[in-house]
N, C-alpha and C. Protein backbone atom coordinates (compact mmCIF):
# COMPACT_ATOMS: atom_id res chain seq x y z
N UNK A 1 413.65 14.93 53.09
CA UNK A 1 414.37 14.39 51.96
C UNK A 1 414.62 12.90 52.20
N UNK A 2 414.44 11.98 51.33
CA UNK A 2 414.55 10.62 50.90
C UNK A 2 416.16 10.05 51.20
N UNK A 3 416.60 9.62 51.27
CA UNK A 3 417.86 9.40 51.22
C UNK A 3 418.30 7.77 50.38
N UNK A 4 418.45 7.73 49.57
CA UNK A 4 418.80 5.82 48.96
C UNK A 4 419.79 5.47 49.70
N UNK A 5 419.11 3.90 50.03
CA UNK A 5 419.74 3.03 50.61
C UNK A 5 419.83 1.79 50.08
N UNK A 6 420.70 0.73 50.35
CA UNK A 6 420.57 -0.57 49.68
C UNK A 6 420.58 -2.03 50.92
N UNK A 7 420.65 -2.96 50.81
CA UNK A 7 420.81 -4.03 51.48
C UNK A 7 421.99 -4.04 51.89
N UNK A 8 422.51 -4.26 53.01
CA UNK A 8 424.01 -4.81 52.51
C UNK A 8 424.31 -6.08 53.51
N UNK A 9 423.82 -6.15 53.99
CA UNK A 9 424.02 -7.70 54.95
C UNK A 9 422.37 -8.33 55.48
N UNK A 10 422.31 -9.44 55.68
CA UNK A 10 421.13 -10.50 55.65
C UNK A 10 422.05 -11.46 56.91
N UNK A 11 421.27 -11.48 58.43
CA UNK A 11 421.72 -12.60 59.07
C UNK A 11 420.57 -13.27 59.61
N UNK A 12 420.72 -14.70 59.17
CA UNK A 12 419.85 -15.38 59.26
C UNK A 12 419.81 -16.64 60.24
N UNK A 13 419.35 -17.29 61.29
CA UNK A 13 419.65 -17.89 62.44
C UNK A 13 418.22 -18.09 62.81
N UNK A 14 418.10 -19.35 62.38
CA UNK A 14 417.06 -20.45 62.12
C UNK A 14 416.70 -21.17 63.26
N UNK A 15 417.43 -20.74 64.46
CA UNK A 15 417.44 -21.33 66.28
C UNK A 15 416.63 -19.57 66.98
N UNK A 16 416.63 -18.75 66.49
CA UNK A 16 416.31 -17.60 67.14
C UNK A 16 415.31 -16.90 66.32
N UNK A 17 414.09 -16.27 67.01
CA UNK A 17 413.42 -15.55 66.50
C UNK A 17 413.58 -13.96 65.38
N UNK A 18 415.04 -13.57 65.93
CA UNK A 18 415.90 -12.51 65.40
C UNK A 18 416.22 -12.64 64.14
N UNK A 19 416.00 -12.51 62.87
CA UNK A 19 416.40 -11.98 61.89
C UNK A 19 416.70 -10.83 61.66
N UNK A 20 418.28 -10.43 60.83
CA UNK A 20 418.66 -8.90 61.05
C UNK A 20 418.90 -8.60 59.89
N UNK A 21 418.39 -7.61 59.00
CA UNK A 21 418.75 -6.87 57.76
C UNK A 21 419.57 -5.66 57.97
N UNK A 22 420.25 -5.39 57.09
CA UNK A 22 421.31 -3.83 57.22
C UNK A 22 421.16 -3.33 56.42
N UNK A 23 420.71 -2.09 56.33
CA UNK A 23 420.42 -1.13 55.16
C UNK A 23 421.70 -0.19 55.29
N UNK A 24 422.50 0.40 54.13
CA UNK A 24 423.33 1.26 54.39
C UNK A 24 423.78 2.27 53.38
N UNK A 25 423.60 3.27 53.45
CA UNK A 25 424.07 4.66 52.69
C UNK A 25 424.47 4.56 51.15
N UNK A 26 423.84 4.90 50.49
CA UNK A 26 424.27 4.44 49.17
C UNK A 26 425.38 5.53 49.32
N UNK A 27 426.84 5.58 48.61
CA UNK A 27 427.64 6.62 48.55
C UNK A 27 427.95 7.05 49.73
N UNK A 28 427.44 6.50 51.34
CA UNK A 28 427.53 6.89 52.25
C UNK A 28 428.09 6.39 53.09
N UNK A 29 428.47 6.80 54.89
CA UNK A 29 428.90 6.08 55.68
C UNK A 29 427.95 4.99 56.55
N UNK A 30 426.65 6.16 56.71
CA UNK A 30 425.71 5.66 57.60
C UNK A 30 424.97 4.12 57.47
N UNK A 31 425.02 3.33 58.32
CA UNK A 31 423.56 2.23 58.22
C UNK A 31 423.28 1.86 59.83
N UNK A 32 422.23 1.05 59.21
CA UNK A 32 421.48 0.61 60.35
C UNK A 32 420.77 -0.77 60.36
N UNK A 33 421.02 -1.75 61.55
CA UNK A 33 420.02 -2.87 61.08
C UNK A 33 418.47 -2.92 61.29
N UNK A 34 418.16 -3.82 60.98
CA UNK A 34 416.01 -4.49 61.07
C UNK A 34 415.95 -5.56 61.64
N UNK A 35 415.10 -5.88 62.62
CA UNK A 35 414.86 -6.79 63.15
C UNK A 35 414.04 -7.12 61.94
N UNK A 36 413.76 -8.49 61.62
CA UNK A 36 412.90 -9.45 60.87
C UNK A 36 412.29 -10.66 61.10
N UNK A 37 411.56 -11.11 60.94
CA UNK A 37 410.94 -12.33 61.26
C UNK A 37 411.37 -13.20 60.17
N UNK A 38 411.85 -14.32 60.56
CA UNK A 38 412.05 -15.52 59.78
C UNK A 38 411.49 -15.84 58.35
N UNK A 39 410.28 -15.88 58.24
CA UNK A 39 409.84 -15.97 57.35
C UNK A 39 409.95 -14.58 55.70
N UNK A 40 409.97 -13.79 56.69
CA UNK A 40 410.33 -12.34 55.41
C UNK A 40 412.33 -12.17 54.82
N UNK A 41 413.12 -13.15 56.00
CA UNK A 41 414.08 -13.00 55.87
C UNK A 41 414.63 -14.35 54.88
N UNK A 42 413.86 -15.62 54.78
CA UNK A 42 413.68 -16.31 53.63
C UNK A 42 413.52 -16.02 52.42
N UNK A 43 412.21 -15.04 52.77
CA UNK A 43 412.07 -14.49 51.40
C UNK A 43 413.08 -13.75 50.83
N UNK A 44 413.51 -13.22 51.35
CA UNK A 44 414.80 -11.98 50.67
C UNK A 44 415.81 -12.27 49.99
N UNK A 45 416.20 -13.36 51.27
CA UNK A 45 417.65 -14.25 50.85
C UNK A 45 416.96 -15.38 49.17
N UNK A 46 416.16 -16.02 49.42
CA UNK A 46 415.40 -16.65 48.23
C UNK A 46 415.70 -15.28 47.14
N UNK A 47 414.93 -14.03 47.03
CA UNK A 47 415.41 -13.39 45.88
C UNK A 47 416.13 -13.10 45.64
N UNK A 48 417.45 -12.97 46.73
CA UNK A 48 418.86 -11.90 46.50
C UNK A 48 419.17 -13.35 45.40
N UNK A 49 419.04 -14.46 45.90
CA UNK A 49 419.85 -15.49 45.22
C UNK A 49 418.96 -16.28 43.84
N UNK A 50 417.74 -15.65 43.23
CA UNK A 50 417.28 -15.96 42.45
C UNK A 50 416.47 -17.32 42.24
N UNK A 51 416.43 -17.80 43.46
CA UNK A 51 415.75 -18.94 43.54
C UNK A 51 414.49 -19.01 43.28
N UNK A 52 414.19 -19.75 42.53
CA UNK A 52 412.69 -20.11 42.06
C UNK A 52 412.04 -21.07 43.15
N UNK A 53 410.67 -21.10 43.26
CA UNK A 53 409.80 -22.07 43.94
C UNK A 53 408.97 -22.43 43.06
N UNK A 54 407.90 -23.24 43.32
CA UNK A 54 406.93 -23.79 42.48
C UNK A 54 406.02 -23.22 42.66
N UNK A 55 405.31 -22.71 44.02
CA UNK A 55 404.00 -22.10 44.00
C UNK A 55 404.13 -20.54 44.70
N UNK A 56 403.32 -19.70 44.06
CA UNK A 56 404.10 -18.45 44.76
C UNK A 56 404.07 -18.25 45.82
N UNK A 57 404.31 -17.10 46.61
CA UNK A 57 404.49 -16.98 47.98
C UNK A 57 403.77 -15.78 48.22
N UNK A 58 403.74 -15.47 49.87
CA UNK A 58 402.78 -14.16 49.90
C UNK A 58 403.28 -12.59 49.17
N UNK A 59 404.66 -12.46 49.33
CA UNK A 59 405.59 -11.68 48.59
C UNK A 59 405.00 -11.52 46.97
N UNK A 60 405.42 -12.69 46.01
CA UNK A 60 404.97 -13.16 45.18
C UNK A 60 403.48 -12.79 44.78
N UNK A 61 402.51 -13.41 45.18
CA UNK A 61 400.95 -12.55 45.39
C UNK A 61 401.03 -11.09 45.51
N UNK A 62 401.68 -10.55 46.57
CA UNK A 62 401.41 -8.92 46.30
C UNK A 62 401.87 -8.20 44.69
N UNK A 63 403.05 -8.97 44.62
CA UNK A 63 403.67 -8.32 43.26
C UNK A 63 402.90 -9.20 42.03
N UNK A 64 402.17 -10.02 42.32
CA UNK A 64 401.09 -10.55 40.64
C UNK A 64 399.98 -9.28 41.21
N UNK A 65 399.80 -9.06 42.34
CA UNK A 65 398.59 -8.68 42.40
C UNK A 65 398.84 -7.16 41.83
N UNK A 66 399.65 -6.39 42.57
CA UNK A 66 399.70 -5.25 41.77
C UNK A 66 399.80 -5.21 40.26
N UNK A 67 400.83 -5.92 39.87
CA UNK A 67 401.02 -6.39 38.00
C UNK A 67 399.33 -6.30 37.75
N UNK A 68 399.03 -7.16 37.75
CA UNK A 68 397.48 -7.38 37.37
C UNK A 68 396.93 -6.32 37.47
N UNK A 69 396.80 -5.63 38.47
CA UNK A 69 396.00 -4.34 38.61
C UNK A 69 396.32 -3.10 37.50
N UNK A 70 397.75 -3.58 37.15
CA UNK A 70 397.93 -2.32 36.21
C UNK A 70 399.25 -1.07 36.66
N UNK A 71 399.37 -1.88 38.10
CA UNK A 71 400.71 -1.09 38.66
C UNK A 71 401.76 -1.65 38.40
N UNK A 72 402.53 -0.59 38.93
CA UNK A 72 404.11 -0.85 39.03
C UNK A 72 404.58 -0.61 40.11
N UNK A 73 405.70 -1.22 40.89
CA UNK A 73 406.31 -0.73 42.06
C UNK A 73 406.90 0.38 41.86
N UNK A 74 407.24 1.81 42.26
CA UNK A 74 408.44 2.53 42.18
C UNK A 74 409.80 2.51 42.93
N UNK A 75 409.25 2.34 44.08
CA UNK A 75 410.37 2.30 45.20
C UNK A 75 409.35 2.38 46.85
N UNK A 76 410.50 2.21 47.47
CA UNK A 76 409.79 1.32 48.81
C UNK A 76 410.37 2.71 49.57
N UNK A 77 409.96 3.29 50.68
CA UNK A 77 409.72 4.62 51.33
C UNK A 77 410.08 3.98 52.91
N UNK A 78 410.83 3.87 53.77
CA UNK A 78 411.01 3.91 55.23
C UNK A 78 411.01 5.12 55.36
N UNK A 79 409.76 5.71 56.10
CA UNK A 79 409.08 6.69 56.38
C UNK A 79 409.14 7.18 58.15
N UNK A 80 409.67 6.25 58.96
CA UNK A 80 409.03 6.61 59.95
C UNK A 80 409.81 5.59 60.70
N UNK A 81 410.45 6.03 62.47
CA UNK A 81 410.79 5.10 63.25
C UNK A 81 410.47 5.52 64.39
N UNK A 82 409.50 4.45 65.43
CA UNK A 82 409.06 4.91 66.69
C UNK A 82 409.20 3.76 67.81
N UNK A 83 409.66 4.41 68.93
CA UNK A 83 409.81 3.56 69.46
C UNK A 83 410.54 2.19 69.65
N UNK A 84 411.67 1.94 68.23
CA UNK A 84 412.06 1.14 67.72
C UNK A 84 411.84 0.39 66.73
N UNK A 85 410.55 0.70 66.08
CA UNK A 85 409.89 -0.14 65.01
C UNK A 85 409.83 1.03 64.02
N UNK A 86 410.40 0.18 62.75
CA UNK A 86 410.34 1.07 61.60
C UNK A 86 409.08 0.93 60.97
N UNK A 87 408.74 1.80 59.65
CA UNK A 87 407.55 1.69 59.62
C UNK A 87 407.44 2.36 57.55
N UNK A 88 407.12 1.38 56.63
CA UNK A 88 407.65 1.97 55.39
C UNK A 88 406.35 1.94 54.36
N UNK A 89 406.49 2.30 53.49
CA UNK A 89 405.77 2.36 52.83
C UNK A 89 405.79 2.03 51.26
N UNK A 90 405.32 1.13 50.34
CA UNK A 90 405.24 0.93 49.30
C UNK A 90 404.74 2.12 47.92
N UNK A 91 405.46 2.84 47.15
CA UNK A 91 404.93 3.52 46.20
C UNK A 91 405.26 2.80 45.04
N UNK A 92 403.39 2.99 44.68
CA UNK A 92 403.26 1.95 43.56
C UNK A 92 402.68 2.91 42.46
N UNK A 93 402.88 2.98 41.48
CA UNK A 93 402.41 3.87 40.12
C UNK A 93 401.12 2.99 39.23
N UNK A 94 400.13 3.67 39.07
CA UNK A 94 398.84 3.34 38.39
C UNK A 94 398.65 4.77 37.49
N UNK A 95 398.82 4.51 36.24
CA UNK A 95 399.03 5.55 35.41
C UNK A 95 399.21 6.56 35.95
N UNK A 96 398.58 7.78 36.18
CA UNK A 96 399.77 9.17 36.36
C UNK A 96 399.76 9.40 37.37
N UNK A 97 398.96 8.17 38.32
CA UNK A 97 398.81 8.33 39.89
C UNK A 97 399.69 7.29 40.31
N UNK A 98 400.38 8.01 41.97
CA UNK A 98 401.41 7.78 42.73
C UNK A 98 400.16 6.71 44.07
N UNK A 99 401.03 5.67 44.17
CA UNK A 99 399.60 5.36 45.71
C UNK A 99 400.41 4.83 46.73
N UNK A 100 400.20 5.29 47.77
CA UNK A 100 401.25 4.68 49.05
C UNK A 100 400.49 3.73 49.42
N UNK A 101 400.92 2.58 49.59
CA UNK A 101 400.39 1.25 50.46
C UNK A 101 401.56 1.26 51.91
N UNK A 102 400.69 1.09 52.72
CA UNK A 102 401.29 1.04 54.35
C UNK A 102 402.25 -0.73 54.12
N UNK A 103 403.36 -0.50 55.07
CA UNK A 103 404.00 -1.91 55.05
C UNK A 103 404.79 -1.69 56.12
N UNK A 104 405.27 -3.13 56.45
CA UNK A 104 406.41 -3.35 56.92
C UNK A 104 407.79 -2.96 56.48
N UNK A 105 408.94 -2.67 56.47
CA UNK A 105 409.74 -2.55 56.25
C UNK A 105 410.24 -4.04 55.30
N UNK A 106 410.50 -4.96 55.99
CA UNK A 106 410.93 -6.40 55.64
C UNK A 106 410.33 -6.73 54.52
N UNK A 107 408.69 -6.56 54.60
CA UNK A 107 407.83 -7.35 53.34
C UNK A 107 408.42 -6.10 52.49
N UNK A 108 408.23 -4.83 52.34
CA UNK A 108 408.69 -4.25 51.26
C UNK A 108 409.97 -4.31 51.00
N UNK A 109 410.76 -4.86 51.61
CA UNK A 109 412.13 -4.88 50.95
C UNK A 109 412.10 -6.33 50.06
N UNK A 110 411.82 -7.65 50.85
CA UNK A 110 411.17 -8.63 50.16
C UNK A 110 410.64 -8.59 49.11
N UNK A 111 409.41 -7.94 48.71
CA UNK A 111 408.90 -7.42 47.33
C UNK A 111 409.99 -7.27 46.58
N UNK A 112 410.22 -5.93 46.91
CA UNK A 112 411.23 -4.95 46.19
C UNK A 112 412.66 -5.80 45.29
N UNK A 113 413.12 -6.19 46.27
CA UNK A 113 414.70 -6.91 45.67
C UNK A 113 414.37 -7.55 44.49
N UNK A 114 413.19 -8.39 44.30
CA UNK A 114 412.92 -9.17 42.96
C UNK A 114 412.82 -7.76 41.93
N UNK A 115 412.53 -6.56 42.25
CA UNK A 115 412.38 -5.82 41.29
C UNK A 115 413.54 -4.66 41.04
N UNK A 116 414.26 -4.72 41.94
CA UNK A 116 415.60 -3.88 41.49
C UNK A 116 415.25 -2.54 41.75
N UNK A 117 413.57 -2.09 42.84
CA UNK A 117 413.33 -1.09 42.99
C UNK A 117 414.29 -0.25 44.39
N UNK A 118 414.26 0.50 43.88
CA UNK A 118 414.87 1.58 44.97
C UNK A 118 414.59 1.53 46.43
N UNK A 119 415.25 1.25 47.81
CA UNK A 119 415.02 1.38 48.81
C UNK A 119 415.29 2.77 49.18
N UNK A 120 414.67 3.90 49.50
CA UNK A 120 414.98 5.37 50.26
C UNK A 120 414.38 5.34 52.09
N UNK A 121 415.21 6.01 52.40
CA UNK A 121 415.49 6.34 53.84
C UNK A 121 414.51 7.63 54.10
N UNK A 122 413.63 8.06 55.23
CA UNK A 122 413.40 9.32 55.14
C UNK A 122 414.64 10.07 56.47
N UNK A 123 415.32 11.29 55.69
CA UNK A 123 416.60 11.57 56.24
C UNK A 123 416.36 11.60 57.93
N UNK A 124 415.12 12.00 58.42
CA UNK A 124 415.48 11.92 59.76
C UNK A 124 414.86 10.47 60.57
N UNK A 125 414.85 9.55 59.50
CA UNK A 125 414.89 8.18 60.16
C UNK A 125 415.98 7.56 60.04
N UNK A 126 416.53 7.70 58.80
CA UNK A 126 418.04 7.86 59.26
C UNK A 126 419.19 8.08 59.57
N UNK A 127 419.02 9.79 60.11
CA UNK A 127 419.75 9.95 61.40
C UNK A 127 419.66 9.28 62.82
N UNK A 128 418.42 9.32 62.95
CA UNK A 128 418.00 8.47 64.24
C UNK A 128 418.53 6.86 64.40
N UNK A 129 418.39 6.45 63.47
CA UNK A 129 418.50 4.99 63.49
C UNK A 129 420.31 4.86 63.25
N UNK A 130 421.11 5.61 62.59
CA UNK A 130 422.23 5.28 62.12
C UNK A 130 422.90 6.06 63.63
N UNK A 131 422.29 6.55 64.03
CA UNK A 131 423.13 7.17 65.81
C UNK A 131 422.88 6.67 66.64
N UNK A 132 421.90 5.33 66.25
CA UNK A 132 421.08 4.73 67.43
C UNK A 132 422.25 3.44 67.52
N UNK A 133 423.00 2.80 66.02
CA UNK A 133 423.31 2.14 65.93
C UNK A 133 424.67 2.33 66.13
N UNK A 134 425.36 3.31 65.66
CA UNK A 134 426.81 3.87 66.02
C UNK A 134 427.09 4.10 67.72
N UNK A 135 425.80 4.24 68.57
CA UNK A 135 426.12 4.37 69.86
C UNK A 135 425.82 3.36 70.97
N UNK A 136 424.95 1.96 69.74
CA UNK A 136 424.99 0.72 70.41
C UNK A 136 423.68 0.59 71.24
N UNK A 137 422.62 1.49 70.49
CA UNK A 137 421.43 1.51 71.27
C UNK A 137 420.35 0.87 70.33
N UNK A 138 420.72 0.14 69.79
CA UNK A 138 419.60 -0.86 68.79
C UNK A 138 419.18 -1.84 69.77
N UNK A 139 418.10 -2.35 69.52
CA UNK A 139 417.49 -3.37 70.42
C UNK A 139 417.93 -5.00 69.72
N UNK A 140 418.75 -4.82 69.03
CA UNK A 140 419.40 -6.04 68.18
C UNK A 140 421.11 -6.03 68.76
N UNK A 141 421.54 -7.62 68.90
CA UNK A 141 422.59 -7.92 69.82
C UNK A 141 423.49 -7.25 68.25
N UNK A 142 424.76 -7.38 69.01
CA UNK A 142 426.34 -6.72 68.09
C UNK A 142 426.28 -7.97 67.11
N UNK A 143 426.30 -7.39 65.90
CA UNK A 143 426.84 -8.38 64.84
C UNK A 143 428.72 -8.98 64.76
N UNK A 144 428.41 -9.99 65.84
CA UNK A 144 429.78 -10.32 65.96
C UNK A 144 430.82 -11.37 64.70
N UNK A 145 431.64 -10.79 64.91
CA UNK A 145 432.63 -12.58 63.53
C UNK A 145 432.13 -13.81 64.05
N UNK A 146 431.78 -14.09 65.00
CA UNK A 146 431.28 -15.67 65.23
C UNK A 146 430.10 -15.55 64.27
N UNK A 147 428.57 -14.66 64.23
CA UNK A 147 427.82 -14.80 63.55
C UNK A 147 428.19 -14.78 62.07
N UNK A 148 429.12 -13.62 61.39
CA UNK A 148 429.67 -14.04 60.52
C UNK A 148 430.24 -15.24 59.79
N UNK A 149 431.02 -15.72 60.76
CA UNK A 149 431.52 -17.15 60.19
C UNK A 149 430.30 -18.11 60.35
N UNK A 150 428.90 -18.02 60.88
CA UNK A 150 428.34 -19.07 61.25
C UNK A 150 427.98 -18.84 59.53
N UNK A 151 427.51 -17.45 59.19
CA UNK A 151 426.88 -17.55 57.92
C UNK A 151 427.80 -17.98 56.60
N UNK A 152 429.19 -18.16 56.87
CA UNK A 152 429.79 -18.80 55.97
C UNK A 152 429.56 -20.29 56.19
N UNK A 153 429.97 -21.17 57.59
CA UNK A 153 429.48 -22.28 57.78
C UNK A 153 428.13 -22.15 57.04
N UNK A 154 427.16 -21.77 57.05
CA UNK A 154 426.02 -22.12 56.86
C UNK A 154 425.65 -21.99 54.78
N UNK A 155 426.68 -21.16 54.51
CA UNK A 155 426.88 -21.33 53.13
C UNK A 155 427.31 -22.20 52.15
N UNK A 156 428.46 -22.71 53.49
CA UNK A 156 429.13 -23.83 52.43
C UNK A 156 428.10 -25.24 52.77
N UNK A 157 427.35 -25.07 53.76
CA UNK A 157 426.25 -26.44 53.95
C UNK A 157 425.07 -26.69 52.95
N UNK A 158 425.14 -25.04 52.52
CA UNK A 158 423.94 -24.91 51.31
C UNK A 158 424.45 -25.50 50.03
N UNK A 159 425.70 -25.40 49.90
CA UNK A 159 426.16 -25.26 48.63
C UNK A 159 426.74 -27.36 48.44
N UNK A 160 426.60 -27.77 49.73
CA UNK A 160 426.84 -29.03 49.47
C UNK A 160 425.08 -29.79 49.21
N UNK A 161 424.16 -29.35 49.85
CA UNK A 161 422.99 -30.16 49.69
C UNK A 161 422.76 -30.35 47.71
């Protein structure tokens, strides 16, 4: 069983390779973070906040490219966690057919947010991952209030440029 999940925190730290996303329980207690790479964690924060660019981006390209083809996104599938690396999947609709495209976790959430599509959990990835994180065994450091406040510092620097 699927479980919906949503975004709920984005930390971003532009000195470290670590980008961290938090997915967490719709109606629920459970979450868990994502390691991310810099560049997919731009992208996200760029759509959570509606920002336009001038030329598209690779994100951008996948979603003209499907449009064009005749699809639609449905919702984005985290299917699978091994070893520490999650592992998700894109379901995209082409008339009465369903098609899984293999992904990253990050790029499909990236996609996704511009489209308001559904993020789902598969339930025993997140059990694993939400006990992994409640018992402090994520391979990602503690989201401490210093990082917090850095991302307010770093808000109000945006909001002056």
């Amino acid at each position: 069983m699927n479980i919906p999940m949503q975004l709920s925190r984005i930390f971003i730290r532009e000195m470290t390779d670590m980008q961290i996303i938090e997915l967490s329980e719709v109606g629920g207690t459970r979450a868990f973070p994502i390691v991310i790479g810099l560049p997919e964690a731009f992208a996200i924060e760029r759509r959570l906040k509606g920002i336009e660019i001038a030329r598209p981006q690779t994100h951008d390209l996948l979603a003209n490219t499907i449009e064009s083809l005749g699809g639609e996104l449905l919702r984005i599938e985290i299917t699978n966690l091994d070893n520490g690396t999650f592992f998700a999947q894109l379901i995209v609709s082409k008339g009465e057919h369903e098609i899984e495209i293999d992904s990253r976790p990050s790029d499909a959430i990236a996609l996704g947010i511009a489209k308001g599509v559904p993020i789902l959990v598969a339930e025993e990835v997140l059990e694993a991952a939400s006990a992994q994180a409640a018992a402090g065994m994520n391979p990602v450091p503690e989201i401490s209030a210093d990082m917090e406040d850095e991302d307010d510092d770093q808000e109000d620097e945006d909001e002056n440029l």
